[in-house]
PDB file of N, CA and C in Angstrom:
ATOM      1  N   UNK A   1     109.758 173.517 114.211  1.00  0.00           N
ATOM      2  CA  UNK A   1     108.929 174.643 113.835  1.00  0.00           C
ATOM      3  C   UNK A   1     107.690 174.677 114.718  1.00  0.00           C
ATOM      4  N   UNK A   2     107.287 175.755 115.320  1.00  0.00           N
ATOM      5  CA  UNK A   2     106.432 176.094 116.201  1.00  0.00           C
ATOM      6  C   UNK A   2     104.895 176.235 115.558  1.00  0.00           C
ATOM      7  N   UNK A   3     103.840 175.808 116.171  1.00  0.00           N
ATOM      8  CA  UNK A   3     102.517 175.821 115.341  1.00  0.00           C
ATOM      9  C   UNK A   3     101.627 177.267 115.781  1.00  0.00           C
ATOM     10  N   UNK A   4     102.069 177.965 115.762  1.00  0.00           N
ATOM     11  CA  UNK A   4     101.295 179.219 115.954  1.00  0.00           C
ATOM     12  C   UNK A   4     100.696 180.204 115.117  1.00  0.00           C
ATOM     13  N   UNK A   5      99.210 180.445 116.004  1.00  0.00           N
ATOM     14  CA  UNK A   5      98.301 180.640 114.415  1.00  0.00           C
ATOM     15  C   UNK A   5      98.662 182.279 114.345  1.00  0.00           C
ATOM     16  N   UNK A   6      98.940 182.540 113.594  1.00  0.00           N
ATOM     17  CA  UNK A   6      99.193 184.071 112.637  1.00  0.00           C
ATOM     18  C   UNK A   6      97.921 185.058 113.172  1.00  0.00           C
ATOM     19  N   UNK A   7      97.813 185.527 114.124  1.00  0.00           N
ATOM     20  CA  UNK A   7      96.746 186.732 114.190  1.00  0.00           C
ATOM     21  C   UNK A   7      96.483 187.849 113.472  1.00  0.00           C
ATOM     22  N   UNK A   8      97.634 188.115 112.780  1.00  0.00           N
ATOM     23  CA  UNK A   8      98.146 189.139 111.539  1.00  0.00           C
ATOM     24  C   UNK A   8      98.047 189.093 110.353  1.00  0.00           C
ATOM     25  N   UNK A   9      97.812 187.882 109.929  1.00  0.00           N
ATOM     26  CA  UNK A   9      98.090 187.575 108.405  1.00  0.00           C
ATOM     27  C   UNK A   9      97.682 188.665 107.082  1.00  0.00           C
ATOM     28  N   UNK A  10      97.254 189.325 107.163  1.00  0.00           N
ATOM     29  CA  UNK A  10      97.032 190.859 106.243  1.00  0.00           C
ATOM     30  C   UNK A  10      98.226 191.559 106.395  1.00  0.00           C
ATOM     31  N   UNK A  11      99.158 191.312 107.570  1.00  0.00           N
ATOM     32  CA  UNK A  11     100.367 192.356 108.093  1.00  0.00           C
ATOM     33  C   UNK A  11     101.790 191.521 108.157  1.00  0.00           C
ATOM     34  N   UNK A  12     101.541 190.322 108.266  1.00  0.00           N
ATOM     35  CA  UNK A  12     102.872 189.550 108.357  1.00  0.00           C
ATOM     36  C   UNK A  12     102.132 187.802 108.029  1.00  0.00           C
ATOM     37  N   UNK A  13     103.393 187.343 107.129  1.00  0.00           N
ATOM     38  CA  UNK A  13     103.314 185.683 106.791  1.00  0.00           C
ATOM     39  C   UNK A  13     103.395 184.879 108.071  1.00  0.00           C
ATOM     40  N   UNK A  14     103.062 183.870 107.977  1.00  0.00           N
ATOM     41  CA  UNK A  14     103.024 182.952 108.786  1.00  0.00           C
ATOM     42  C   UNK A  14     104.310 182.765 109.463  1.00  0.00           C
ATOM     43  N   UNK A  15     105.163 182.730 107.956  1.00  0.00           N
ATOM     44  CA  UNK A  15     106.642 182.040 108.846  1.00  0.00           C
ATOM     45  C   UNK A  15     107.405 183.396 109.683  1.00  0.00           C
ATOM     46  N   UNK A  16     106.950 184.615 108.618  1.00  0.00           N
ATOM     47  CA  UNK A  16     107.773 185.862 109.652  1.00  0.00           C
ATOM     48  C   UNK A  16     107.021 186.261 111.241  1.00  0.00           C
ATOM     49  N   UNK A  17     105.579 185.425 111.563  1.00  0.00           N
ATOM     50  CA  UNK A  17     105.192 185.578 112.496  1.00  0.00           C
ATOM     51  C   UNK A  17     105.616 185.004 113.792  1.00  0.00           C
ATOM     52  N   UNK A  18     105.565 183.301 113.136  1.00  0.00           N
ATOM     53  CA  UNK A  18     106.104 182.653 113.608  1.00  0.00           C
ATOM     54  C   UNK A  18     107.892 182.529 113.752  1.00  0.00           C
ATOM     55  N   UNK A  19     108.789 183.238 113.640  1.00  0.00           N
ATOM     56  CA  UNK A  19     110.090 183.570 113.959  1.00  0.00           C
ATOM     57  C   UNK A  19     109.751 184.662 114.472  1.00  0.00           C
ATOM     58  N   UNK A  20     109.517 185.454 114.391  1.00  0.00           N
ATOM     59  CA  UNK A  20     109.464 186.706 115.615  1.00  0.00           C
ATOM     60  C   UNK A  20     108.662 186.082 116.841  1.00  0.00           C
ATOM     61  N   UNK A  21     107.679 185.802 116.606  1.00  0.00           N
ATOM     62  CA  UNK A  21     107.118 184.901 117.993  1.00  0.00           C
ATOM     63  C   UNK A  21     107.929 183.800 118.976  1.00  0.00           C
ATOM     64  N   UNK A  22     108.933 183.279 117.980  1.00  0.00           N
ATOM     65  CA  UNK A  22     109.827 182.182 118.430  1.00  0.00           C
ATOM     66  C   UNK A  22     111.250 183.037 119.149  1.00  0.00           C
ATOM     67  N   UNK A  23     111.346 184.203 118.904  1.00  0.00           N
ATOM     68  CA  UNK A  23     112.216 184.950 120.031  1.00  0.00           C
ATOM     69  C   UNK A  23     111.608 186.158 120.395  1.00  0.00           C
ATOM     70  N   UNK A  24     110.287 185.956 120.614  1.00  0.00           N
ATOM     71  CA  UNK A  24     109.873 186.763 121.947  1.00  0.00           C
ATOM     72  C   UNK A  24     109.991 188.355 121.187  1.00  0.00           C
ATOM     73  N   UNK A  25     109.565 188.225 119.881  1.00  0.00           N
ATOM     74  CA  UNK A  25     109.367 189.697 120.174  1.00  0.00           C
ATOM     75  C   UNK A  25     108.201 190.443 119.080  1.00  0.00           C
ATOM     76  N   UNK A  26     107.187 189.646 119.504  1.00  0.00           N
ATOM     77  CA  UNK A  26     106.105 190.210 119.430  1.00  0.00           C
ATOM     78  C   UNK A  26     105.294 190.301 120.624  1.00  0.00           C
ATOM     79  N   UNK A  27     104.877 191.791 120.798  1.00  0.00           N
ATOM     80  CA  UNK A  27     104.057 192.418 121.397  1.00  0.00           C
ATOM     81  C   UNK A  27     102.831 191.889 121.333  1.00  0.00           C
ATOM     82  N   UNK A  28     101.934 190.948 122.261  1.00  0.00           N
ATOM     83  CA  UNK A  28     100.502 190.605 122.689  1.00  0.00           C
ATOM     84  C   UNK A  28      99.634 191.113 122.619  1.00  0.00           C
ATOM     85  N   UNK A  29      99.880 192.288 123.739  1.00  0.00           N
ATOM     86  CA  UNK A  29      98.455 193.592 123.796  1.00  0.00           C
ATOM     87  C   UNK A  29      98.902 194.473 122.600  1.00  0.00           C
ATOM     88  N   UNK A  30      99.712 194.748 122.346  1.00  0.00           N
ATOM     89  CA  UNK A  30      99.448 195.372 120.868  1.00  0.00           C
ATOM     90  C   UNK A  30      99.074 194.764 119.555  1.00  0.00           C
ATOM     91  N   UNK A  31      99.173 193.557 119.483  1.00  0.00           N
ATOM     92  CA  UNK A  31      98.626 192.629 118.351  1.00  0.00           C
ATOM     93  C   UNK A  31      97.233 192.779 118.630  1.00  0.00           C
ATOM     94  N   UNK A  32      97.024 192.233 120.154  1.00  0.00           N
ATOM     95  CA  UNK A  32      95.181 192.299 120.204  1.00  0.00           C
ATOM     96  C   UNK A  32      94.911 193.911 119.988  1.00  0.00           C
ATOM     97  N   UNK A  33      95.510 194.847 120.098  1.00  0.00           N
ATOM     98  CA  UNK A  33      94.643 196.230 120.078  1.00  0.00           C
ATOM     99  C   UNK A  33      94.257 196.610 118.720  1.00  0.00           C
ATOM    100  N   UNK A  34      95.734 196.125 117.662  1.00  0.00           N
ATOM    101  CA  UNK A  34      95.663 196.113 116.025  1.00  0.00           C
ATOM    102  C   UNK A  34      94.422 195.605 115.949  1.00  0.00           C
ATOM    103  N   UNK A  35      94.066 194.007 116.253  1.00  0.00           N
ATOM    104  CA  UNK A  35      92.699 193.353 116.226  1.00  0.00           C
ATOM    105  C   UNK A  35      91.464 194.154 116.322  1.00  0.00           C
ATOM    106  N   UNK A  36      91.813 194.610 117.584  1.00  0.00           N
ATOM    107  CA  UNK A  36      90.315 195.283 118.372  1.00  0.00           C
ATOM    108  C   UNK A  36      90.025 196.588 117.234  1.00  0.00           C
ATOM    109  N   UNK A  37      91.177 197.027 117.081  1.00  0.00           N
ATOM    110  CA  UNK A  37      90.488 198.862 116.030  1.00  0.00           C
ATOM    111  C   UNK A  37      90.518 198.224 114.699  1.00  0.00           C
ATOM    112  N   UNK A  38      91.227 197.247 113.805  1.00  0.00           N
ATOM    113  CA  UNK A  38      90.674 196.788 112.937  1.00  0.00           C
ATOM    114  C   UNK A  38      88.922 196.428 112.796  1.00  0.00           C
ATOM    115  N   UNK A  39      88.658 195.576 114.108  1.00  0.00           N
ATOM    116  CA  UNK A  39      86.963 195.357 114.111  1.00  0.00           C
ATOM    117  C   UNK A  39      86.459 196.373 114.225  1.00  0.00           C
ATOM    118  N   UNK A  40      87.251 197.277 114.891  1.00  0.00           N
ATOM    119  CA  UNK A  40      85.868 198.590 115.335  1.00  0.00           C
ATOM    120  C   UNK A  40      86.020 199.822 114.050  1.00  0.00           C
ATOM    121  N   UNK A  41      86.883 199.284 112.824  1.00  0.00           N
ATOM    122  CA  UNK A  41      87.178 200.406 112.168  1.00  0.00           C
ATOM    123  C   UNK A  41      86.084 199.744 111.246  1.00  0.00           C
ATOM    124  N   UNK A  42      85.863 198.055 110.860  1.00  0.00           N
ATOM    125  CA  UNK A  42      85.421 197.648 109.950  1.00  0.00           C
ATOM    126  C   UNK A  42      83.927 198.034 110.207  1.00  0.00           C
ATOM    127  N   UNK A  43      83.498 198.006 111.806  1.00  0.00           N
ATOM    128  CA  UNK A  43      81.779 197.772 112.067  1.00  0.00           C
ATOM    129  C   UNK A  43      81.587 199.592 111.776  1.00  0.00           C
ATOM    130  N   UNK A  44      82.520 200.897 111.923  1.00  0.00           N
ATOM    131  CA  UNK A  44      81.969 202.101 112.023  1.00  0.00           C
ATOM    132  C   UNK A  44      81.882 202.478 110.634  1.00  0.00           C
ATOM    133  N   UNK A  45      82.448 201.590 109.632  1.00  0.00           N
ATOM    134  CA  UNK A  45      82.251 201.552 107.987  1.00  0.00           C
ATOM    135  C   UNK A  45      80.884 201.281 107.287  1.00  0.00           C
ATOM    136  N   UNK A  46      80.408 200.567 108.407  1.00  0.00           N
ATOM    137  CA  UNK A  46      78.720 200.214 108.300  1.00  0.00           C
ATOM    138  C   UNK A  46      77.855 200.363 108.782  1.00  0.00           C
ATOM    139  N   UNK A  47      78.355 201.962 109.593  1.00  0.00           N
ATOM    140  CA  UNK A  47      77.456 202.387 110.176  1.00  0.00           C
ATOM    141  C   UNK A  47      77.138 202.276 111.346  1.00  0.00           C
ATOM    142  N   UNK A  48      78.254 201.168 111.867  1.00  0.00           N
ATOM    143  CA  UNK A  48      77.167 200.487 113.481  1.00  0.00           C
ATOM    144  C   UNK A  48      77.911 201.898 114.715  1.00  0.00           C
ATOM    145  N   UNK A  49      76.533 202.360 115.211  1.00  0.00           N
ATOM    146  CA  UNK A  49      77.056 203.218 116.225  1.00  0.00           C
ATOM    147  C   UNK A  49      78.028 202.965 117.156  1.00  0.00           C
ATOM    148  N   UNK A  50      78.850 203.894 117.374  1.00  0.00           N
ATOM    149  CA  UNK A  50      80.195 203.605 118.567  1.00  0.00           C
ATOM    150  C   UNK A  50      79.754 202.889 119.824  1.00  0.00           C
ATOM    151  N   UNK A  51      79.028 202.979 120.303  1.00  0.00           N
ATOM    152  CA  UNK A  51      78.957 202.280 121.537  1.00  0.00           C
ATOM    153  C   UNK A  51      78.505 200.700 121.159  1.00  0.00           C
ATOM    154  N   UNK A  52      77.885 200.726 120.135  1.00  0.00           N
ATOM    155  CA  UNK A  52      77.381 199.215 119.675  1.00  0.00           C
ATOM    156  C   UNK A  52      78.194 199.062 118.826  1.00  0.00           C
ATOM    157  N   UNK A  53      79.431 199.384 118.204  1.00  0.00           N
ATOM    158  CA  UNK A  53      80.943 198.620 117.999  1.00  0.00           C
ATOM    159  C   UNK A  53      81.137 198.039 118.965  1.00  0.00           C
ATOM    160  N   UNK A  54      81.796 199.078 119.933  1.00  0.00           N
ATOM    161  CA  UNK A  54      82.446 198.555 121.343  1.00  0.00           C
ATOM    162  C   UNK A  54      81.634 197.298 121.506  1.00  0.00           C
ATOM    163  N   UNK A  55      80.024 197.422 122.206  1.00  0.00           N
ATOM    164  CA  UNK A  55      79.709 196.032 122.758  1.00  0.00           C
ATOM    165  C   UNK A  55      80.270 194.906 121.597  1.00  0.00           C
ATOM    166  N   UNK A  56      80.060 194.893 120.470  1.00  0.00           N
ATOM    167  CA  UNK A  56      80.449 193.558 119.762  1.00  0.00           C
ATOM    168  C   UNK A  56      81.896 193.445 119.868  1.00  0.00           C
ATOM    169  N   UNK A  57      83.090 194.009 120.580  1.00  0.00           N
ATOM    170  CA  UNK A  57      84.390 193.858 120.601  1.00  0.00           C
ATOM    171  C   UNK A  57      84.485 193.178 122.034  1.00  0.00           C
ATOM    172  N   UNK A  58      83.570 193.399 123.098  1.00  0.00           N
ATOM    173  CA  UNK A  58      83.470 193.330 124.346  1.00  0.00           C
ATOM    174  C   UNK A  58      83.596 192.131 124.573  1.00  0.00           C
ATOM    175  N   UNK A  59      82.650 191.402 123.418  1.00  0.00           N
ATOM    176  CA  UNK A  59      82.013 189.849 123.504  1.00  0.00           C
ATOM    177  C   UNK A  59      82.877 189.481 123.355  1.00  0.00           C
ATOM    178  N   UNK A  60      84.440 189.380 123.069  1.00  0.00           N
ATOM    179  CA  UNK A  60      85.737 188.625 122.084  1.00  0.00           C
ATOM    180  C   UNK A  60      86.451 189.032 123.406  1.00  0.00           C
ATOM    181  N   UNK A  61      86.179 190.453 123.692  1.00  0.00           N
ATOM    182  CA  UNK A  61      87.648 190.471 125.027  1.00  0.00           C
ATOM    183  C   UNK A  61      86.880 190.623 126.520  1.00  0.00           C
ATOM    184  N   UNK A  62      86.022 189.373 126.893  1.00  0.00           N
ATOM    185  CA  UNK A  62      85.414 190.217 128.286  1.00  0.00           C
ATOM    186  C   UNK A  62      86.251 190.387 129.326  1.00  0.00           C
ATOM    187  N   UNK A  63      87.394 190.025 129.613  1.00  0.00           N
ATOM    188  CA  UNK A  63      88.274 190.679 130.397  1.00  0.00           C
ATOM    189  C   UNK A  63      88.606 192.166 130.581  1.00  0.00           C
ATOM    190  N   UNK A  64      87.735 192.683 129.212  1.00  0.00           N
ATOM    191  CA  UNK A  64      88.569 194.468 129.407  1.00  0.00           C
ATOM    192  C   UNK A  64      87.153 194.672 129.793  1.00  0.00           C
ATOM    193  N   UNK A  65      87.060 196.184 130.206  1.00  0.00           N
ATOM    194  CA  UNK A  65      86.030 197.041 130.677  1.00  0.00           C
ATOM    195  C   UNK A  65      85.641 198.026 129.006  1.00  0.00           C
ATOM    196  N   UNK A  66      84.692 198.198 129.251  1.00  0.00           N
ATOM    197  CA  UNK A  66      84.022 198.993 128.131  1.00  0.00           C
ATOM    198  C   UNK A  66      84.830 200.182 127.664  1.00  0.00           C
ATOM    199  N   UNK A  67      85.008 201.007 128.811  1.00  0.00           N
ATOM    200  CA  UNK A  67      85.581 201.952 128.367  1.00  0.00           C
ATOM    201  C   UNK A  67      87.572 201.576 128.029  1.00  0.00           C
ATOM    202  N   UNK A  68      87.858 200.642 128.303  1.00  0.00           N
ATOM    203  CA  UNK A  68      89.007 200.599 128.206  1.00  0.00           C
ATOM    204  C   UNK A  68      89.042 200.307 126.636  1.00  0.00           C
ATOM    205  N   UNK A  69      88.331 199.282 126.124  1.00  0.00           N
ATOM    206  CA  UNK A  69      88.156 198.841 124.678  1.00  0.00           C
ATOM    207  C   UNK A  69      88.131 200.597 123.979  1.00  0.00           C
ATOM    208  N   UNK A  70      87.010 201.545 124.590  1.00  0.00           N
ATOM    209  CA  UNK A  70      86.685 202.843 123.646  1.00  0.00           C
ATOM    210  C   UNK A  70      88.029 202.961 123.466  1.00  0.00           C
ATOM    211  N   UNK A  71      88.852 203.786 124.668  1.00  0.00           N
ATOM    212  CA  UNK A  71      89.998 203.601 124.677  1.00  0.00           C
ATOM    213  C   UNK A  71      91.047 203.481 123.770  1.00  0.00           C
ATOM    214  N   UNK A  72      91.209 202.176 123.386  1.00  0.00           N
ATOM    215  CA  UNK A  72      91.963 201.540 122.429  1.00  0.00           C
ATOM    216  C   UNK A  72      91.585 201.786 121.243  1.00  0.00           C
ATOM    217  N   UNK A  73      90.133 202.122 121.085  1.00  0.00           N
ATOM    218  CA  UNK A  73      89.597 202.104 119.573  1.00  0.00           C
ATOM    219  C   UNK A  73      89.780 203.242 118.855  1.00  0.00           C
ATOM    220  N   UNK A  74      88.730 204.529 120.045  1.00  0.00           N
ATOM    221  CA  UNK A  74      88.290 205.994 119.483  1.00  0.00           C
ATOM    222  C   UNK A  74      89.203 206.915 119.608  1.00  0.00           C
ATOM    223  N   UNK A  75      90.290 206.563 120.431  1.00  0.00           N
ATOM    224  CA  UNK A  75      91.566 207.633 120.965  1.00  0.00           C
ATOM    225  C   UNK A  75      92.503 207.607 119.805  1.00  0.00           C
ATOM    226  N   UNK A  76      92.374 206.090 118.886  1.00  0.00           N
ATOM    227  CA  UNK A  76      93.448 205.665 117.933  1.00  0.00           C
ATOM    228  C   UNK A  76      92.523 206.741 116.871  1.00  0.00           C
ATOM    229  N   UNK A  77      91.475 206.320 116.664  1.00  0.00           N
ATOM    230  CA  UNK A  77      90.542 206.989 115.636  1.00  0.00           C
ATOM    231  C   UNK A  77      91.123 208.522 115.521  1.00  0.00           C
ATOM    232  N   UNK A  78      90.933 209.047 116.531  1.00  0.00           N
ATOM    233  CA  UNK A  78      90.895 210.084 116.490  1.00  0.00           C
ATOM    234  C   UNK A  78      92.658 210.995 116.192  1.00  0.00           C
ATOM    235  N   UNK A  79      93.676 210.042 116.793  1.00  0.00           N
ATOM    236  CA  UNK A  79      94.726 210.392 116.642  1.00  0.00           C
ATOM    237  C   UNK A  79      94.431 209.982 114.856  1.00  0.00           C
ATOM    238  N   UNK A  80      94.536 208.876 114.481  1.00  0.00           N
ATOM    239  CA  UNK A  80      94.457 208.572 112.948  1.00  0.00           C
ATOM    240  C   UNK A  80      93.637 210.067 111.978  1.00  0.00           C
ATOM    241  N   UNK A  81      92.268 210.226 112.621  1.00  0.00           N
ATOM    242  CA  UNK A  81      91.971 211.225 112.105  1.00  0.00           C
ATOM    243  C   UNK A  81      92.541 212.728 111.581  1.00  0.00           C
ATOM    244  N   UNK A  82      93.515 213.201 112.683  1.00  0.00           N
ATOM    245  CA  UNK A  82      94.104 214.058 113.217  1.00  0.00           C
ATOM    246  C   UNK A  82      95.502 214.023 112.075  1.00  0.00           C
ATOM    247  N   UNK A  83      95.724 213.149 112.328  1.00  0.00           N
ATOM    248  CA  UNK A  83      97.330 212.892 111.553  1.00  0.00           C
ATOM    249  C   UNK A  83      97.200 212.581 109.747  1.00  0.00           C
ATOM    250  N   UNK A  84      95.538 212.615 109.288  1.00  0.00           N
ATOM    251  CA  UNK A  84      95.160 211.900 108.108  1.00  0.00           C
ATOM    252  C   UNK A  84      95.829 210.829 107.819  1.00  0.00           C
ATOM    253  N   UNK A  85      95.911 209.773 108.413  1.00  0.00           N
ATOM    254  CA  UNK A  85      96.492 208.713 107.878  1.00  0.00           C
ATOM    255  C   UNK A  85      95.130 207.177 108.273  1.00  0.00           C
ATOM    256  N   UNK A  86      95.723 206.473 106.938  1.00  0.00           N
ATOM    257  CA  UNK A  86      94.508 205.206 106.650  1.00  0.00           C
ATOM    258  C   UNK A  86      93.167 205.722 106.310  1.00  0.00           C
ATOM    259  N   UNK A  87      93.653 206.380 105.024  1.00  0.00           N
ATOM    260  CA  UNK A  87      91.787 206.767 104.712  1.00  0.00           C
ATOM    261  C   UNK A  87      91.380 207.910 105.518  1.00  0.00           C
ATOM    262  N   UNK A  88      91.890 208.932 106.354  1.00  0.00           N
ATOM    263  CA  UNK A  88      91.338 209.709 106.533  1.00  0.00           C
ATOM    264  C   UNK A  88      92.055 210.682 106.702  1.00  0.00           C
ATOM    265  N   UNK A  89      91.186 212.127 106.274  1.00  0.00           N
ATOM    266  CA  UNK A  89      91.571 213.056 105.509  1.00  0.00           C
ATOM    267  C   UNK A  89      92.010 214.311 106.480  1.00  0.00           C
ATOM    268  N   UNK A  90      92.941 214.939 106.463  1.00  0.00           N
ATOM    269  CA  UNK A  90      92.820 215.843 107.812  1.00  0.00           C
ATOM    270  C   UNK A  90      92.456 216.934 107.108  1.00  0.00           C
ATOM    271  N   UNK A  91      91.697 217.433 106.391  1.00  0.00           N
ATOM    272  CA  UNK A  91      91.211 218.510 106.050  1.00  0.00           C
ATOM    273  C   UNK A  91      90.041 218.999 106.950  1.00  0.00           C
TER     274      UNK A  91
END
């Protein structure tokens, strides 16, 4: 059994993580992007302005560029918005 830590655990158990991980078929950059708009959905719940989300997501991934993080975050937002789904309303 493989020791790999669950990045998901709100979305999948340990052991179903760890067997899908153990044949290769979980998606990386889409696990981290789930990550990244989870944080940036939790910090715009409290108010923290969009661009000062982003920087506190920046600090966790400095490999990406600023706008690539918006990207991932506000494009989802906005499709989410659009489609009313997770709490928001398309009215």
């Amino acid at each position: 059994m493989l020791n790999i830590e669950n990045p998901i655990p709100e979305l999948l158990s340990d052991e179903l993580y760890e067997c899908l991980e153990k044949h290769d078929l979980m998606d990386d950059i889409k696990v981290r992007n789930y990550k990244m708009r989870t944080i940036y959905r939790k910090l715009r719940e409290q108010h923290t302005h969009q661009s000062d989300a982003i920087e506190v997501i920046s600090k966790d991934y400095p490999y990406l560029q600023f706008e690539t993080i918006k990207k991932i975050c506000v494009s989802n937002e906005t499709k989410r918005k659009k489609e009313g789904i997770n709490g928001y309303s398309n009215k």
